[in-house]
PDB file of N, CA and C in Angstrom:
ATOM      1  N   UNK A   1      -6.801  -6.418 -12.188  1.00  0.00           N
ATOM      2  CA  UNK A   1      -7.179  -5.345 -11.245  1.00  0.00           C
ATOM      3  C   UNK A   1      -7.346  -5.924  -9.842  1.00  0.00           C
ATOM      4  N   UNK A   2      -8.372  -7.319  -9.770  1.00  0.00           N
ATOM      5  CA  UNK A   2      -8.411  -7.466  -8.752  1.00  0.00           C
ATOM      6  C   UNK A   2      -7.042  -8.109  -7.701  1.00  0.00           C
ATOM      7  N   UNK A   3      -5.892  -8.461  -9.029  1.00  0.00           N
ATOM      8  CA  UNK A   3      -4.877  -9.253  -8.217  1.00  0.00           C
ATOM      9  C   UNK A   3      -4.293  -7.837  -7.499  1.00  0.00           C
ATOM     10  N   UNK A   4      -3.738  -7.230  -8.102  1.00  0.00           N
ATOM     11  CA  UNK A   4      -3.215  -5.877  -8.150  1.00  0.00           C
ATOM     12  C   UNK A   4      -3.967  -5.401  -6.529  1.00  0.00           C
ATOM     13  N   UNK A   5      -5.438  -5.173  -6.357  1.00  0.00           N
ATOM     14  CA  UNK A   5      -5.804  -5.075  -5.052  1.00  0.00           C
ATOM     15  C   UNK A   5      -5.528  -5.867  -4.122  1.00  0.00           C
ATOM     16  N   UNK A   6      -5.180  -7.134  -4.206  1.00  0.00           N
ATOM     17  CA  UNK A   6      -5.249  -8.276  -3.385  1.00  0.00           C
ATOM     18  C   UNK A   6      -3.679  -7.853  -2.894  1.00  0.00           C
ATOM     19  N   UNK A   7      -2.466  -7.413  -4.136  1.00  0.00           N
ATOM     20  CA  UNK A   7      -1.531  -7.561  -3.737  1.00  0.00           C
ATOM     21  C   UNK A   7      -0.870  -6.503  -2.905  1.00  0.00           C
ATOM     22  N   UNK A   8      -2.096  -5.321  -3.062  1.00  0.00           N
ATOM     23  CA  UNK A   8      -1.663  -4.193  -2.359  1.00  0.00           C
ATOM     24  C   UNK A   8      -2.371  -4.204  -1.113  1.00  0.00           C
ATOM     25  N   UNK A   9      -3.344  -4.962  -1.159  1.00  0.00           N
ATOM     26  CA  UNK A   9      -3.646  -5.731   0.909  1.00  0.00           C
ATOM     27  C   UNK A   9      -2.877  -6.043   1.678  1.00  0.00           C
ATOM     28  N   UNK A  10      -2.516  -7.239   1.005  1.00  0.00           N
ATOM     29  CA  UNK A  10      -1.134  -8.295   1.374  1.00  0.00           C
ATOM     30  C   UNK A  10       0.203  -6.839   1.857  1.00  0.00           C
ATOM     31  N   UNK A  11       0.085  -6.217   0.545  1.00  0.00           N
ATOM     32  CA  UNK A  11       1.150  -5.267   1.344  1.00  0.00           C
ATOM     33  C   UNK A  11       1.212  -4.500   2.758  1.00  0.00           C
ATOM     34  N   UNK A  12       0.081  -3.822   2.356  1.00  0.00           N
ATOM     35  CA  UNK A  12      -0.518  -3.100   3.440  1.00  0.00           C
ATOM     36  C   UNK A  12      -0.477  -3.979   4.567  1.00  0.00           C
ATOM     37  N   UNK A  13      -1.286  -5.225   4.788  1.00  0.00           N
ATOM     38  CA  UNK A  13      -1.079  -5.720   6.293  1.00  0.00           C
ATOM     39  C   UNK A  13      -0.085  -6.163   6.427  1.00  0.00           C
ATOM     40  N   UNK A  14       1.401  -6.478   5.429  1.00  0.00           N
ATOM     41  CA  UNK A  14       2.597  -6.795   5.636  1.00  0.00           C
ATOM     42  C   UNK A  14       3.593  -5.850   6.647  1.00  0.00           C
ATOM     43  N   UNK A  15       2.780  -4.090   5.760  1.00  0.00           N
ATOM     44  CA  UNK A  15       3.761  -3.145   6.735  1.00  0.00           C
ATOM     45  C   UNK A  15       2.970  -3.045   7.869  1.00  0.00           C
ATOM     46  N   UNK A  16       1.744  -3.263   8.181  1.00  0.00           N
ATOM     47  CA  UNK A  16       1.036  -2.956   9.415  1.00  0.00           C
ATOM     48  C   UNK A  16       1.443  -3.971  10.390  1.00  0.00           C
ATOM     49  N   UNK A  17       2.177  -5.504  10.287  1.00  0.00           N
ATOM     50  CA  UNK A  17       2.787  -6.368  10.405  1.00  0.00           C
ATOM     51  C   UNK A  17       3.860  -6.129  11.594  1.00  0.00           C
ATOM     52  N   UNK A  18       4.871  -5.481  10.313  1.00  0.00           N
ATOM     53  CA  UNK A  18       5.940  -5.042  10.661  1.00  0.00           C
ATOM     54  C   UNK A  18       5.629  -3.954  11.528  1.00  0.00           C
ATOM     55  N   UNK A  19       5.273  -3.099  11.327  1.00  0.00           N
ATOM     56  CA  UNK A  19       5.205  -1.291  12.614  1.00  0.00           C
ATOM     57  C   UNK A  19       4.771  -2.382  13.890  1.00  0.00           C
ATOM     58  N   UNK A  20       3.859  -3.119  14.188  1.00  0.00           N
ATOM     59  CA  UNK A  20       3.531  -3.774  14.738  1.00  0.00           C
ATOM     60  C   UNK A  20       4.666  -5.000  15.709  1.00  0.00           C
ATOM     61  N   UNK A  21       5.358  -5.371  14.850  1.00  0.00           N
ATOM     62  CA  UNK A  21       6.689  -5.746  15.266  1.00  0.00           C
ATOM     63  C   UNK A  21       7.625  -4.732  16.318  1.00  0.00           C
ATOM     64  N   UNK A  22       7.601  -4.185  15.025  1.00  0.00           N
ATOM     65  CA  UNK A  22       8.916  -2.854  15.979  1.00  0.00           C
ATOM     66  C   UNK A  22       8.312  -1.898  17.291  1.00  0.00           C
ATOM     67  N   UNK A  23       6.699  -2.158  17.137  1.00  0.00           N
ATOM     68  CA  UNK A  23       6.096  -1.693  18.454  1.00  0.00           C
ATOM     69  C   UNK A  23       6.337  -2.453  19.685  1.00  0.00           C
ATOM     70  N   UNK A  24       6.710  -3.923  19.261  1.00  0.00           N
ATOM     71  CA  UNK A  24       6.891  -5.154  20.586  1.00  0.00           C
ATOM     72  C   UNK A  24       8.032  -4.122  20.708  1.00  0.00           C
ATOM     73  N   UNK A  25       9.095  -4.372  19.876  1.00  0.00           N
ATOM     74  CA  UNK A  25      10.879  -4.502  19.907  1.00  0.00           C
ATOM     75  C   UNK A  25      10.833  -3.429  21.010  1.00  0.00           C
ATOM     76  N   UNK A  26      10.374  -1.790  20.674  1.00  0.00           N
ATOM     77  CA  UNK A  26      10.672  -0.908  21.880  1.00  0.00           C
ATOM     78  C   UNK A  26       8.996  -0.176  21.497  1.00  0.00           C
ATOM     79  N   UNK A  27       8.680  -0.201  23.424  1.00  0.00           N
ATOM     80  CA  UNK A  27       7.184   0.293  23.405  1.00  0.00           C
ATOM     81  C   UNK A  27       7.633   1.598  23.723  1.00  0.00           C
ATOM     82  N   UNK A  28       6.217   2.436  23.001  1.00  0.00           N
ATOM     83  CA  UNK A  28       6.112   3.651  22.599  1.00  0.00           C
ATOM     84  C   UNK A  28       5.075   4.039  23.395  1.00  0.00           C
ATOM     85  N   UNK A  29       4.715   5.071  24.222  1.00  0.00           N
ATOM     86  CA  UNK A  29       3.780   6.041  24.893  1.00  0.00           C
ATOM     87  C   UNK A  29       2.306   5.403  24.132  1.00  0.00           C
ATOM     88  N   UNK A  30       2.589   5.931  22.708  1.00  0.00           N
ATOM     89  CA  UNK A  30       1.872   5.805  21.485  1.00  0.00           C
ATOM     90  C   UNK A  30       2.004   6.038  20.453  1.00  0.00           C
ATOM     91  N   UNK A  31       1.439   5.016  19.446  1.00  0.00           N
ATOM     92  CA  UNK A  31       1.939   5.312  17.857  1.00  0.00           C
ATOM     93  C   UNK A  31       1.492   6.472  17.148  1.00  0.00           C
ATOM     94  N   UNK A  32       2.003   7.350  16.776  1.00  0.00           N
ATOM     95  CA  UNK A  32       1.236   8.294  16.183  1.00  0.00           C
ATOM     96  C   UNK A  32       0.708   8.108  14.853  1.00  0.00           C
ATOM     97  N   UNK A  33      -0.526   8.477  14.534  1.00  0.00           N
ATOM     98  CA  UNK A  33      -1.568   7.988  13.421  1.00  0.00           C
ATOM     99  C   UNK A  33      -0.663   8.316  12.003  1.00  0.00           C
ATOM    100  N   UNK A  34      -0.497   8.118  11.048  1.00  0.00           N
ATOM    101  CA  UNK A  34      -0.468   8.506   9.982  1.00  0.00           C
ATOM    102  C   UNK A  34      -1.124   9.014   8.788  1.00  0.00           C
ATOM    103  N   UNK A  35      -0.542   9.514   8.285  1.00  0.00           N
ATOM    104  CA  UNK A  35      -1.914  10.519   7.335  1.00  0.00           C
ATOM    105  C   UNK A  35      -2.265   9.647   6.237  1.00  0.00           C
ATOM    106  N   UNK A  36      -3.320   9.486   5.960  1.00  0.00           N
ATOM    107  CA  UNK A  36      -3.935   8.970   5.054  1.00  0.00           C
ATOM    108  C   UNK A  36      -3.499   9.301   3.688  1.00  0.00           C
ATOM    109  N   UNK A  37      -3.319  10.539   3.208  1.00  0.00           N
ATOM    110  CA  UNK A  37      -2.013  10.547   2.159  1.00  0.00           C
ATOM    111  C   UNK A  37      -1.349   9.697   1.778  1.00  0.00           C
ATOM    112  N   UNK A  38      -0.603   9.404   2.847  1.00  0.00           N
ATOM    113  CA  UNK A  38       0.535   8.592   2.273  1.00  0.00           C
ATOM    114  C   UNK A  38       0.206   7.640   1.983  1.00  0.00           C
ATOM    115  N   UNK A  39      -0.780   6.830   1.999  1.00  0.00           N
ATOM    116  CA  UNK A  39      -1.563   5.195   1.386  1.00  0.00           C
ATOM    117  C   UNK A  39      -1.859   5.800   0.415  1.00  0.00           C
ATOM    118  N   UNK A  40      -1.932   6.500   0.046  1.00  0.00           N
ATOM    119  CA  UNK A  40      -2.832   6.651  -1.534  1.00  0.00           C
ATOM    120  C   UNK A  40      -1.759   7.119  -2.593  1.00  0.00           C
ATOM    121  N   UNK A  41      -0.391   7.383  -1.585  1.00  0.00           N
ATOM    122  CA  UNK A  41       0.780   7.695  -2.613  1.00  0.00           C
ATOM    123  C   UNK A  41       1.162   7.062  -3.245  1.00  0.00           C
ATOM    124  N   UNK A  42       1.326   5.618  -3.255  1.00  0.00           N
ATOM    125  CA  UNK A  42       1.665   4.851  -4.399  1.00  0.00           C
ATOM    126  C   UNK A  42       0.349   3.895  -4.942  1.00  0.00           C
TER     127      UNK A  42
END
């Protein structure tokens, strides 16, 4: 259970990572928030 959380951290700050990336590549006004939904979808 607890790897399983650890590995869905790791994910999570992997894609927060990346959006983060592609925010350098081309800047945006602003990021628009995302719904909390969708983290809990998988």
């Amino acid at each position: 259970a607890h790897a399983h959380a650890h590995a869905h951290a790791h994910a999570h700050a992997h894609a927060h990572a990346h959006a983060h990336a592609h925010a350098r590549c081309r800047p945006r006004p602003r990021p628009r928030p995302r719904p909390r939904c969708l983290r809990m979808s998988h």
